[in-house]
Protein backbone atom coordinates (compact mmCIF):
# COMPACT_ATOMS: atom_id res chain seq x y z
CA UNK A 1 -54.94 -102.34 23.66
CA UNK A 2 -56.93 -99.25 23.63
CA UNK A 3 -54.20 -97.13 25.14
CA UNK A 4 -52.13 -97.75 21.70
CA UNK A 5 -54.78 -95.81 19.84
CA UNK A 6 -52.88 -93.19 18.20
CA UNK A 7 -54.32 -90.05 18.89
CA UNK A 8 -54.29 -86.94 16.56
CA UNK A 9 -51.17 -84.30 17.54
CA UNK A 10 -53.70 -81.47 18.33
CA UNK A 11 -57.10 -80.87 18.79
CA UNK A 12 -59.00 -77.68 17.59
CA UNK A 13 -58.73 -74.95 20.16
CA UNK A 14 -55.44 -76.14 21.14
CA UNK A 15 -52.77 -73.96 21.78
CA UNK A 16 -49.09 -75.62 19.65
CA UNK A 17 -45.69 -73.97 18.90
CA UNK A 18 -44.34 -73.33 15.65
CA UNK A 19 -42.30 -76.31 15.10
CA UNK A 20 -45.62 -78.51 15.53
CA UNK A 21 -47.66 -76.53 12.75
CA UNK A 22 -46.05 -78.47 9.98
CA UNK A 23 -47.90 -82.00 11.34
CA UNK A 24 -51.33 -80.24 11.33
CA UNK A 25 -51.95 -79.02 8.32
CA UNK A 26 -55.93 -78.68 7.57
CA UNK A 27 -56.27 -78.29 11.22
CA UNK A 28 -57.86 -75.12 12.94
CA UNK A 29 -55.49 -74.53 15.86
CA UNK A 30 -53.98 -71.57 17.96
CA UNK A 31 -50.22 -71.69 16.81
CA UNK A 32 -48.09 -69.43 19.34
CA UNK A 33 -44.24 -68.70 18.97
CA UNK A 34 -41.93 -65.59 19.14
CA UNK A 35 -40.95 -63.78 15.94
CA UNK A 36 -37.74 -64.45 14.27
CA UNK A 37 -38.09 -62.46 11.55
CA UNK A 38 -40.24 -60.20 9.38
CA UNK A 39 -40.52 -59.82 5.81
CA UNK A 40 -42.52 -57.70 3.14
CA UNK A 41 -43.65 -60.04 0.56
CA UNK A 42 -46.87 -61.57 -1.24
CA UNK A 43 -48.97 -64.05 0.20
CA UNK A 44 -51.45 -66.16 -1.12
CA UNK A 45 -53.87 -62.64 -1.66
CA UNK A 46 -51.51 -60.42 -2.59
CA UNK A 47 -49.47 -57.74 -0.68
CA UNK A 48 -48.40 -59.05 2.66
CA UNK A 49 -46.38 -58.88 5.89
CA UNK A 50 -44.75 -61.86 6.20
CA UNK A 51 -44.54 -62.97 9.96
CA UNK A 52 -41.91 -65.59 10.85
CA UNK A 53 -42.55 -67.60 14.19
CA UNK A 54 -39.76 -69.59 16.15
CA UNK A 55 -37.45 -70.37 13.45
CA UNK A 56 -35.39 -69.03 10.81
CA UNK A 57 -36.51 -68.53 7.54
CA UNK A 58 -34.88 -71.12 6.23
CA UNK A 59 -35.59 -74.00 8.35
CA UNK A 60 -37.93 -76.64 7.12
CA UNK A 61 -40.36 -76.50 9.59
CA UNK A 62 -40.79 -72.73 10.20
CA UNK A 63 -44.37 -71.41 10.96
CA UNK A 64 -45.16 -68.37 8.83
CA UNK A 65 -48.41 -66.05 9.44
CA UNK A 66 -49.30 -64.17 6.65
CA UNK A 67 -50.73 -60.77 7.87
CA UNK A 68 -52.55 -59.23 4.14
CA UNK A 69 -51.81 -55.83 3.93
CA UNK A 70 -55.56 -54.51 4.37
CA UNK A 71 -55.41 -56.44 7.69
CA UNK A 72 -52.32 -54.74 8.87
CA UNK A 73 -53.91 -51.44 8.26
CA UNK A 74 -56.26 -52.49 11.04
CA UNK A 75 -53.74 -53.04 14.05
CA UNK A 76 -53.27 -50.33 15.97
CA UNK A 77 -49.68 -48.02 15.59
CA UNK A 78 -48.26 -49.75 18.66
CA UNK A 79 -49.43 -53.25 17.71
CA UNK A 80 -47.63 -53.19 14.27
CA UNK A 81 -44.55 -51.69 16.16
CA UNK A 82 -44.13 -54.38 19.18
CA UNK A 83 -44.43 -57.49 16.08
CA UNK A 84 -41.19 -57.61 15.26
CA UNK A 85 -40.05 -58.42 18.78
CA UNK A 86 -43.47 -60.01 19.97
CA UNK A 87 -44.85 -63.57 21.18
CA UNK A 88 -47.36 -63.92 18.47
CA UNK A 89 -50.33 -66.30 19.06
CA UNK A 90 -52.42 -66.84 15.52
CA UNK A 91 -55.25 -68.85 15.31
CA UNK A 92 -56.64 -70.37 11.81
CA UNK A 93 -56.74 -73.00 9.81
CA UNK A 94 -52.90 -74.38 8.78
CA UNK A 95 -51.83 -74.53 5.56
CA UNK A 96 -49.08 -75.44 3.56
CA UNK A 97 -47.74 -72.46 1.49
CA UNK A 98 -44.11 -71.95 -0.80
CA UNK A 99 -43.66 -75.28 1.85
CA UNK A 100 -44.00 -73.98 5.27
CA UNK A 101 -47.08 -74.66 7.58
CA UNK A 102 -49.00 -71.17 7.22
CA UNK A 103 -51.76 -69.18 8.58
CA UNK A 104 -53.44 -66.39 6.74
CA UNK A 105 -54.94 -63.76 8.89
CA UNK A 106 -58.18 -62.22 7.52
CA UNK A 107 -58.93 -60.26 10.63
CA UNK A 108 -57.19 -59.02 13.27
CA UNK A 109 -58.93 -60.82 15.78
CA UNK A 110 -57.02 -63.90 14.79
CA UNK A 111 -53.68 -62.31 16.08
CA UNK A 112 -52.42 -62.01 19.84
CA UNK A 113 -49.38 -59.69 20.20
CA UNK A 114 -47.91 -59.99 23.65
């Protein structure tokens, strides 16, 4: 029957949490969470902050938005102050990188910081 279709986890524009990031890789989505942890580190660029959202480090299916240095520059004082303890909303394309589902910012447009 039609209603057994499987249908795709997320569509673009969505909004998913962390833990769903890993199962849409290649996909262009919103991915919101709060921030377990942050880390100085390198990212696919170079030089970056290394934002973890909804999980630990070391759990397989963290979500992990990687804010380039030049990009964190642009957020304002206040911004860059309320991350560590924010509900971060990133929206890009997923990837898979040092195996956790990633985003790489490239402006800060792409980040919400509630």
């Amino acid at each position: 029957p039609a209603s057994q279709v499987p249908q795709p986890a997320a569509q673009p524009g969505d909004v998913i949490g962390g833990g769903e990031a890993a199962a849409s890789i290649g996909q262009k989505l919103t991915v919101e969470g709060p921030v377990s942890e942050l880390h100085r580190g390198l990212g696919p660029h170079g030089p970056a902050l290394l934002v973890y959202v909804g999980a630990d480090p070391s759990d397989p299916q963290r979500f992990v938005v990687v804010i380039p240095v030049k990009v964190l520059k642009q957020l304002s004082a206040n911004d860059r102050a309320r991350l560590s303890s924010a509900l971060l909303r990133a929206t890009g394309t997923i990837i898979r990188y040092r195996g956790a589902a990633t985003i790489v910012v490239q402006s800060p447009r792409q980040l919400h910081i509630q």
